[in-house]
Protein backbone atom coordinates (compact mmCIF):
# COMPACT_ATOMS: atom_id res chain seq x y z
CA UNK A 1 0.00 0.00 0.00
CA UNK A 2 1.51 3.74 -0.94
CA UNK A 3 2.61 6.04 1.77
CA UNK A 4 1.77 9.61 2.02
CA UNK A 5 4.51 11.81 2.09
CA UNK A 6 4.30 15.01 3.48
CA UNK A 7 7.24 16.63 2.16
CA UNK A 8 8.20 17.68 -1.46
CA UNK A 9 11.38 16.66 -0.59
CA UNK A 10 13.11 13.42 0.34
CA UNK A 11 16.15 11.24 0.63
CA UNK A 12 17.25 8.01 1.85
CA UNK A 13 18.80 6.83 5.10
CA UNK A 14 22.25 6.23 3.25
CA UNK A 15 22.13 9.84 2.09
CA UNK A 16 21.66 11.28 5.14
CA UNK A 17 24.31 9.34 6.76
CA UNK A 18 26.47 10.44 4.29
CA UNK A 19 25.70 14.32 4.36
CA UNK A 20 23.47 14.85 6.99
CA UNK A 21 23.88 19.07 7.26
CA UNK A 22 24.28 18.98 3.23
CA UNK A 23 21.14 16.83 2.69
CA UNK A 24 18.89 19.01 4.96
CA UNK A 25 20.47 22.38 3.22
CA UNK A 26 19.64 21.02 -0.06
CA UNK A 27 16.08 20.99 1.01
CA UNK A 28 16.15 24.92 1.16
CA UNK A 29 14.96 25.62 4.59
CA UNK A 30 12.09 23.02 4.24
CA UNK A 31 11.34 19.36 5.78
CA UNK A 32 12.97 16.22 4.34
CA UNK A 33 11.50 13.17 4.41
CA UNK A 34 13.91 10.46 5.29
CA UNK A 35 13.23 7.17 3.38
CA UNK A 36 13.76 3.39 4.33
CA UNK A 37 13.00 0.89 1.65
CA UNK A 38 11.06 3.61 -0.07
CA UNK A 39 9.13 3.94 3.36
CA UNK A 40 8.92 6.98 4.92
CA UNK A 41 11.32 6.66 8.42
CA UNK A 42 10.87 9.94 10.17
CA UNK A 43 10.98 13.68 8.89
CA UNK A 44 14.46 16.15 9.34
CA UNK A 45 12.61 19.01 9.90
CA UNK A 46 14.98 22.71 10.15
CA UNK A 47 14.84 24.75 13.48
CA UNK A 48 12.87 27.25 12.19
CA UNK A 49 10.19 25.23 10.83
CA UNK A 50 9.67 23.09 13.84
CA UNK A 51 9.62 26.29 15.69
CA UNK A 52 6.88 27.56 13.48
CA UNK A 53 4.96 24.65 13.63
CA UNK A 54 5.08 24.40 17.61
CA UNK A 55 4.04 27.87 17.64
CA UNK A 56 0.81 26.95 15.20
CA UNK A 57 -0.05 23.79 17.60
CA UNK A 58 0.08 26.09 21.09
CA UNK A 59 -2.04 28.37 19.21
CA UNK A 60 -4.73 25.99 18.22
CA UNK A 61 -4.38 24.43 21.99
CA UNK A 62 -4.95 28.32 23.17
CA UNK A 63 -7.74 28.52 20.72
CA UNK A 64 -9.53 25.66 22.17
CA UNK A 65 -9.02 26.86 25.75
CA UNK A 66 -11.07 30.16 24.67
CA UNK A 67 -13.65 28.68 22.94
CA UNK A 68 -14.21 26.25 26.26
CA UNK A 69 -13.74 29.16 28.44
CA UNK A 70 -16.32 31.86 25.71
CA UNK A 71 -19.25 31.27 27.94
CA UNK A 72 -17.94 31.32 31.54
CA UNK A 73 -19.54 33.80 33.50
CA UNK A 74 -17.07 36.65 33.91
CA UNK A 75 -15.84 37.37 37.49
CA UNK A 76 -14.89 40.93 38.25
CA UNK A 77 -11.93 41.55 39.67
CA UNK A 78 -10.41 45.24 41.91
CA UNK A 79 -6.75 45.41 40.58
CA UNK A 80 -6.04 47.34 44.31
CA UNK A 81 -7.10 44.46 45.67
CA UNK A 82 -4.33 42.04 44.28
C-alpha cells in the first residue's frame, strides 16, 4: 500500500548518513523526508520550521481553551485588591 509523504522533498537513510547538514540544506529551509526501503522513516525538519509549527499547535491548543472558556460567566476583579 503507498505512503503519504508530506514533504516535497526526500532522501534516503544512506544519504543522510552520508551528508546529513548537506542533505537538509539542499532541502532549502524546508522538511525532508527520510526514506527506508522507499518507506517513509521519520521527517528532518529545520529549526525554524519546527519552531513555526510548535508555535501553530500552542495556538490551536490556546484557541480551544477560549472557545471552552467563551461562555464562563465573567468574574470581576479590583486590581487594588491584588
Amino acid at each position: 500500500m503507498p505512503q503519504r509523504i508530506y514533504s516535497d522533498r526526500t532522501a534516503s537513510v544512506t544519504e543522510l548518513k552520508r551528508d546529513p547538514m548537506g542533505t537538509l540544506a539542499a532541502a532549502d529551509g524546508h522538511a525532508v523526508a527520510i526514506l527506508n526501503r522507499n518507506q517513509a522513516a521519520f521527517y528532518c525538519v529545520p529549526v525554524a520550521e519546527y519552531e513555526a509549527m510548535l508555535e501553530r499547535l500552542e495556538d490551536a491548543e490556546l484557541n480551544v481553551l477560549a472557545e471552552q472558556r467563551s461562555d464562563m460567566e465573567e468574574v470581576a476583579v479590583d486590581l487594588d485588591a491584588l
